[in-house]
Protein backbone atom coordinates (compact mmCIF):
# COMPACT_ATOMS: atom_id res chain seq x y z
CA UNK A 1 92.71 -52.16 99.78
CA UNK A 2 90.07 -54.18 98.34
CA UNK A 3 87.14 -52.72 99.93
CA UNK A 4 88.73 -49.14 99.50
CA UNK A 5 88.60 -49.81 95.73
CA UNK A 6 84.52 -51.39 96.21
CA UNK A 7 83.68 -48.54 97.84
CA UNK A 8 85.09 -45.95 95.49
CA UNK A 9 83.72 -47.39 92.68
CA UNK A 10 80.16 -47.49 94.44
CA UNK A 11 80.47 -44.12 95.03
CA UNK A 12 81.50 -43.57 91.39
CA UNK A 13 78.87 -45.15 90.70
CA UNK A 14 76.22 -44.04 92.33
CA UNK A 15 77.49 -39.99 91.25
CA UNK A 16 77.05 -41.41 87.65
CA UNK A 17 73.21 -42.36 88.28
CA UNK A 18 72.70 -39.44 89.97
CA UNK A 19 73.93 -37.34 86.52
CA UNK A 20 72.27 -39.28 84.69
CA UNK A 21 68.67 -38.12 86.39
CA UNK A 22 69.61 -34.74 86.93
CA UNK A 23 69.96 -34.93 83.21
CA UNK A 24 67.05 -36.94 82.16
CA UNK A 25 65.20 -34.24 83.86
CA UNK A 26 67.03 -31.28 82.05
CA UNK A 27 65.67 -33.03 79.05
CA UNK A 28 62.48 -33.30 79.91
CA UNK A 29 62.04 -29.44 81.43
CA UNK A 30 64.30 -28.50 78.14
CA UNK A 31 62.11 -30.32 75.50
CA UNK A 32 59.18 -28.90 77.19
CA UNK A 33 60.63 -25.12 77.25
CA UNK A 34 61.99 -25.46 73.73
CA UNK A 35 59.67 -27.15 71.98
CA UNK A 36 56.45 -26.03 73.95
CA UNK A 37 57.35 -22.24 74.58
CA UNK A 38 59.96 -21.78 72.69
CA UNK A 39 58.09 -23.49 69.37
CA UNK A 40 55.36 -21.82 69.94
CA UNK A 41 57.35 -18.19 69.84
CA UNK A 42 58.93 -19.41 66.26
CA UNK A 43 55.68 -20.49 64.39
CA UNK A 44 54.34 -16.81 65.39
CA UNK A 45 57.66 -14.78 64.29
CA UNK A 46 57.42 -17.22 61.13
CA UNK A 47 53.58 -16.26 60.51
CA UNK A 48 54.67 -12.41 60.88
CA UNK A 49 57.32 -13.04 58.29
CA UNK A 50 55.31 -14.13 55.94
CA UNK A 51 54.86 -17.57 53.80
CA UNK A 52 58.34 -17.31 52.31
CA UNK A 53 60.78 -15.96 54.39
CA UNK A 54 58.44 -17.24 57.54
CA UNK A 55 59.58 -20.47 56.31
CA UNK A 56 63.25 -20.07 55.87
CA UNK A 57 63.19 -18.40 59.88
CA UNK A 58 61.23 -21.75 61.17
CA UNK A 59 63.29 -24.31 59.19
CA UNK A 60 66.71 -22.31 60.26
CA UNK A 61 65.30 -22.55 63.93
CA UNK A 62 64.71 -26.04 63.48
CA UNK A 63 68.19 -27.10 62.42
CA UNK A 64 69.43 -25.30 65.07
CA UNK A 65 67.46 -27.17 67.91
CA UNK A 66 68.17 -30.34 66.38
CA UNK A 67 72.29 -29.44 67.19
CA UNK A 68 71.31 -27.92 70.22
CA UNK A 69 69.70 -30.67 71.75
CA UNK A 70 73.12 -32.84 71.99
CA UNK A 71 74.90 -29.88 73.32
CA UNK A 72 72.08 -29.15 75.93
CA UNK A 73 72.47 -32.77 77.39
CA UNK A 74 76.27 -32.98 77.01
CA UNK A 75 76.16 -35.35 74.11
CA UNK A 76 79.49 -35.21 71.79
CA UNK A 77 78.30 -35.40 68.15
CA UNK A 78 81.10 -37.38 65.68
CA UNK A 79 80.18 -36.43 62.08
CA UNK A 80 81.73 -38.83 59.53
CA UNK A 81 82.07 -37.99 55.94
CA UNK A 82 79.89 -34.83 54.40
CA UNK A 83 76.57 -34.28 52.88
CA UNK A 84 76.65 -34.39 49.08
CA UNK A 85 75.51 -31.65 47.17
CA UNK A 86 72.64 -32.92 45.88
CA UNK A 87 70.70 -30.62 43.88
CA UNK A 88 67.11 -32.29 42.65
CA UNK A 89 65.15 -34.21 45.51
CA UNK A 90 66.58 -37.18 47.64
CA UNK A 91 65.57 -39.33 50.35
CA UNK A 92 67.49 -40.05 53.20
CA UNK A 93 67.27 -43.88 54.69
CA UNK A 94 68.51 -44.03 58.09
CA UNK A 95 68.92 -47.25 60.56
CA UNK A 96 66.84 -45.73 64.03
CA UNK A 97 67.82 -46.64 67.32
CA UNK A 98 66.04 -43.79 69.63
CA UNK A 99 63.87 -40.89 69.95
CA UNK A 100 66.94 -38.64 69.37
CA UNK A 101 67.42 -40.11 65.69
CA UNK A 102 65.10 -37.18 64.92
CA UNK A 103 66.81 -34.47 66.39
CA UNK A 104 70.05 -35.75 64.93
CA UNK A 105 69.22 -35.89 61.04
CA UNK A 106 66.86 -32.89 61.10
CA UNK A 107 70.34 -30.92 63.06
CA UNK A 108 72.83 -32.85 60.56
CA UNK A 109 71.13 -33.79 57.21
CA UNK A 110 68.75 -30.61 57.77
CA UNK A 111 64.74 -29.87 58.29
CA UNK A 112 63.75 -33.10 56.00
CA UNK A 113 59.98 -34.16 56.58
CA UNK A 114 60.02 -37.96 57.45
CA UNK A 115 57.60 -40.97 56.57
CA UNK A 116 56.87 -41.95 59.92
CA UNK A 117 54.67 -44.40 61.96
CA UNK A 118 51.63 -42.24 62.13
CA UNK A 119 51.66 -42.75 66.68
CA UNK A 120 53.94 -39.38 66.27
CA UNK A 121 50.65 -37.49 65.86
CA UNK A 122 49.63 -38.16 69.38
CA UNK A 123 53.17 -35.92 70.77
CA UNK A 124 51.80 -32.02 70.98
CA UNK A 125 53.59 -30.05 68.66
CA UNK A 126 55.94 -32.34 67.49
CA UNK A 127 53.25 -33.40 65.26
CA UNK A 128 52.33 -29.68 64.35
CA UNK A 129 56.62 -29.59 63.22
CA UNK A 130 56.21 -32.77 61.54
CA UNK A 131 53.59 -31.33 59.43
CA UNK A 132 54.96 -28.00 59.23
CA UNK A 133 58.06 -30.09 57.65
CA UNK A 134 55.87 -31.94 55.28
CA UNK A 135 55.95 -35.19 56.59
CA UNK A 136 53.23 -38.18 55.88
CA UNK A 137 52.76 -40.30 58.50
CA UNK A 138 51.53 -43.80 57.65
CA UNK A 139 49.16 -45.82 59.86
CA UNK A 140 50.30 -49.46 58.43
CA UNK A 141 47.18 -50.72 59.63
CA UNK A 142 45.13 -48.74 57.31
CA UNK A 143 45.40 -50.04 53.72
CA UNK A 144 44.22 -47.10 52.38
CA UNK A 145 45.63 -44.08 54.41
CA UNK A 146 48.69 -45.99 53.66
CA UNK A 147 47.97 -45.36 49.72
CA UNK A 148 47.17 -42.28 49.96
CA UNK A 149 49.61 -41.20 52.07
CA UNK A 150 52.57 -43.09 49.83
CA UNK A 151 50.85 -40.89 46.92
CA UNK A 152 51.30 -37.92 48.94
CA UNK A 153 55.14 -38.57 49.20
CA UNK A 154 55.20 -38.86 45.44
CA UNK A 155 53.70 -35.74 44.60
CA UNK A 156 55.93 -33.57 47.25
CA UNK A 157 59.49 -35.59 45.44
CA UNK A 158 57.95 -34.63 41.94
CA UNK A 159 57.94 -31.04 43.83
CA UNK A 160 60.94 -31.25 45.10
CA UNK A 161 60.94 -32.53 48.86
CA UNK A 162 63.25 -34.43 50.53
CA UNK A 163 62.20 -37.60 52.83
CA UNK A 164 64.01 -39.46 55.26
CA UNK A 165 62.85 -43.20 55.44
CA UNK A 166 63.48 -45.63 58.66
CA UNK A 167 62.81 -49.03 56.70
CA UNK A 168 63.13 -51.13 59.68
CA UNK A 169 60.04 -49.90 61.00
CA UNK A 170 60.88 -49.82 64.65
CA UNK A 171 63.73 -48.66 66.89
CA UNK A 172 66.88 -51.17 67.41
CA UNK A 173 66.86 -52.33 70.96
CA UNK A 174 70.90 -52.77 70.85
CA UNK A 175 71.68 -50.49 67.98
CA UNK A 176 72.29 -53.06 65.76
CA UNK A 177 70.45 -52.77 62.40
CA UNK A 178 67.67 -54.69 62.00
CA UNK A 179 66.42 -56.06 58.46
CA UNK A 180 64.85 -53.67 56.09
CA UNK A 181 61.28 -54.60 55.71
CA UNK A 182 60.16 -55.37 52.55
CA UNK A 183 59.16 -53.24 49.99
CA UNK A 184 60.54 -50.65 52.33
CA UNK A 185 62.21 -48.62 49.75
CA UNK A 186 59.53 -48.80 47.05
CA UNK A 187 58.75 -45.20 46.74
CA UNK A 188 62.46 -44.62 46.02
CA UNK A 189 62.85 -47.51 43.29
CA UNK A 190 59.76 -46.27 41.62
CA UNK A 191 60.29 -42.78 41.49
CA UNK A 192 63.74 -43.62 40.67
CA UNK A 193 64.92 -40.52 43.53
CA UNK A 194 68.01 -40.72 45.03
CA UNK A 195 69.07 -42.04 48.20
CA UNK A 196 71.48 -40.78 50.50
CA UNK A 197 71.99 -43.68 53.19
CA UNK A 198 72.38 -42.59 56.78
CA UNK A 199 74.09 -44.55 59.59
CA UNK A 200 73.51 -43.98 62.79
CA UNK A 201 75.61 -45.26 66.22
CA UNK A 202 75.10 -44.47 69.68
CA UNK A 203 71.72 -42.72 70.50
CA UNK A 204 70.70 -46.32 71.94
CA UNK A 205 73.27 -45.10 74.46
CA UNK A 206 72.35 -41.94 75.14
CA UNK A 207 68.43 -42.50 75.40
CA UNK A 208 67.61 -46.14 75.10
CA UNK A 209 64.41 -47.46 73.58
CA UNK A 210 61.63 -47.21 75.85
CA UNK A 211 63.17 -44.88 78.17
CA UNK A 212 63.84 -41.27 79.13
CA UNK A 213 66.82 -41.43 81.05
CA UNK A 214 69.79 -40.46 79.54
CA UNK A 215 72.37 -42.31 80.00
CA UNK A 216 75.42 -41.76 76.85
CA UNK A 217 77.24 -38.78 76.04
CA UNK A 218 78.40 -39.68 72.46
CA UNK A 219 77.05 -40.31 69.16
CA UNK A 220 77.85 -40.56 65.78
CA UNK A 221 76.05 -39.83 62.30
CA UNK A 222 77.40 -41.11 58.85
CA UNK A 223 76.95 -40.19 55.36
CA UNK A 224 77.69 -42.41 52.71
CA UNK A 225 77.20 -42.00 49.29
CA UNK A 226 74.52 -41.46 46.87
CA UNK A 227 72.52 -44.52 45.91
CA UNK A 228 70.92 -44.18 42.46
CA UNK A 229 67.70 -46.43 42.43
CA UNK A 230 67.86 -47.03 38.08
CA UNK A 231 71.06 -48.83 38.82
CA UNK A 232 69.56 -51.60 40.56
CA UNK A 233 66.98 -54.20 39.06
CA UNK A 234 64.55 -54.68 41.22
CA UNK A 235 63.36 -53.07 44.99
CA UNK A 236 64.55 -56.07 46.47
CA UNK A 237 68.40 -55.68 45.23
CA UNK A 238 68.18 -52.36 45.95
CA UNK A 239 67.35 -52.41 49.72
CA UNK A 240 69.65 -54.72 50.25
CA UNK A 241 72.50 -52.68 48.71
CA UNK A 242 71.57 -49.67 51.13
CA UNK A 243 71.32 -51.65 53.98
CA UNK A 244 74.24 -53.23 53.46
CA UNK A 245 75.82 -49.66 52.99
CA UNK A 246 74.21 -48.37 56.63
CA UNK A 247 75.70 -51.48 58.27
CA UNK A 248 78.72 -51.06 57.40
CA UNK A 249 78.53 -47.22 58.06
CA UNK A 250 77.65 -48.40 61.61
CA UNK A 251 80.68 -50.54 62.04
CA UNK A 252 82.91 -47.66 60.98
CA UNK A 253 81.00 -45.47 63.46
CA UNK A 254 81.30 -47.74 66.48
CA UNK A 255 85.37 -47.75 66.50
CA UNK A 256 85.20 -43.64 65.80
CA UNK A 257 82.22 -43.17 69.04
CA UNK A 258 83.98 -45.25 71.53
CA UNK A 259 87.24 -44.63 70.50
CA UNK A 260 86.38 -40.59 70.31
CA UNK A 261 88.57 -40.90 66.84
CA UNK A 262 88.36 -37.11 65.30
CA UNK A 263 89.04 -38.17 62.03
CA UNK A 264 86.80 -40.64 60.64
């Protein structure tokens, strides 16, 4: 009976590795379709629309991939709690765990540019998105693209934008949050904008770091509530308030992803 019971769940096992490639390789001939072909079709309809409703068409069609993508690779999305109507300009802060952390807030939050690690230039089109978003990506190495790019950001939230922020600086390994590097949340303490903490469970799962095979099929997003940077004395208390409020969101989310809960 014993060896009955090995054997099935070899067999199990190896169908589940099998899925898992045949996936990994529906995302990568998907991305490329979408995002290559598919991309390419949108910027032109966008360009024929015109500057302002050109815009609207591209950004619309950009939410939609980012839900899309989950559904495409059989990925249940949990949603927990609801985006606040914020009126003036906010930035999101998010805890990252994989490649799919972008897809996920630009589908759920909405087409929000990012301050990003300025390596995302080197992906073919994503970049020419990114831009199209209005994102500023920072080479940290570069004291002075740095500058100017942080004075960038703080022209486009006088204008309006919204930003979404990753202030550990590199993708969780586990999917447990890492520290918030300092200073991390400067841009939002001086400007005094906003924040609308994001947490984030499960997309270390699905598509771990370093790696394209796909291996969950749940995740979970979080909203939590407004964070109002003139509250807070100092950078330093404030980062640690938000991160405290994203770690928490994440313990909350574990319990609702692997317990499938549909009320969170």
């Amino acid at each position: 009976m014993e060896k009955i019971n090995s054997s099935y769940r070899n067999s199990e096992n190896i169908f589940v590795k099998l899925f898992n490639i045949l996936r990994s390789l529906w995302l990568l001939v998907g991305a490329f379709l979408y995002i290559f072909v598919y991309g390419s079709i949108v910027l032109l309809i966008g360009w024929i629309l015109g500057k302002e409703k050109g815009r609207k068409f591209v950004l619309k069609q950009v939410e939609i991939f980012g839900r899309l993508a989950f559904k495409l690779l059989g990925v249940k999305v949990f949603v927990c709690g609801k985006k606040p109507d914020v009126n003036s300009n906010y930035i999101v802060v998010s805890n990252h765990q994989s490649i799919l952390d972008i897809p996920l807030i630009i589908g759920y939050v909405g087409p929000t540019p990012f301050i990003a690690k300025k390596e995302l230039e080197k992906f073919p089109m994503v970049n020419v998105y990114l831009k199209y978003l209005g994102s500023e990506l920072i080479d940290r190495g570069n004291v002075r693209q740095t500058a100017k790019a942080i004075r960038e950001v703080m022209r486009k939230l006088n204008e309006g934008y919204h930003f979404v922020i990753f202030p550990e600086g590199t993708r969780s390994p586990n999917g447990e949050v890492l520290p918030f590097k300092p200073r991390s949340l400067e841009i939002a303490f001086k400007a005094k904008v906003p924040i609308l903490p994001v947490s984030i469970w499960g997309n270390h799962l699905v598509i771990p770091k370093h790696k394209l095979i796909v291996s969950g099929n749940k995740t979970g997003i979080m909203f939590g509530e407004v964070v109002y940077p003139e509250n807070f004395k100092s950078e330093e208390e404030l980062r640690a308030y938000v991160e405290n409020v994203i770690r928490q969101g994440v313990e909350k989310l574990k319990e609702v992803v692997e317990n499938e809960k549909s009320v969170c």
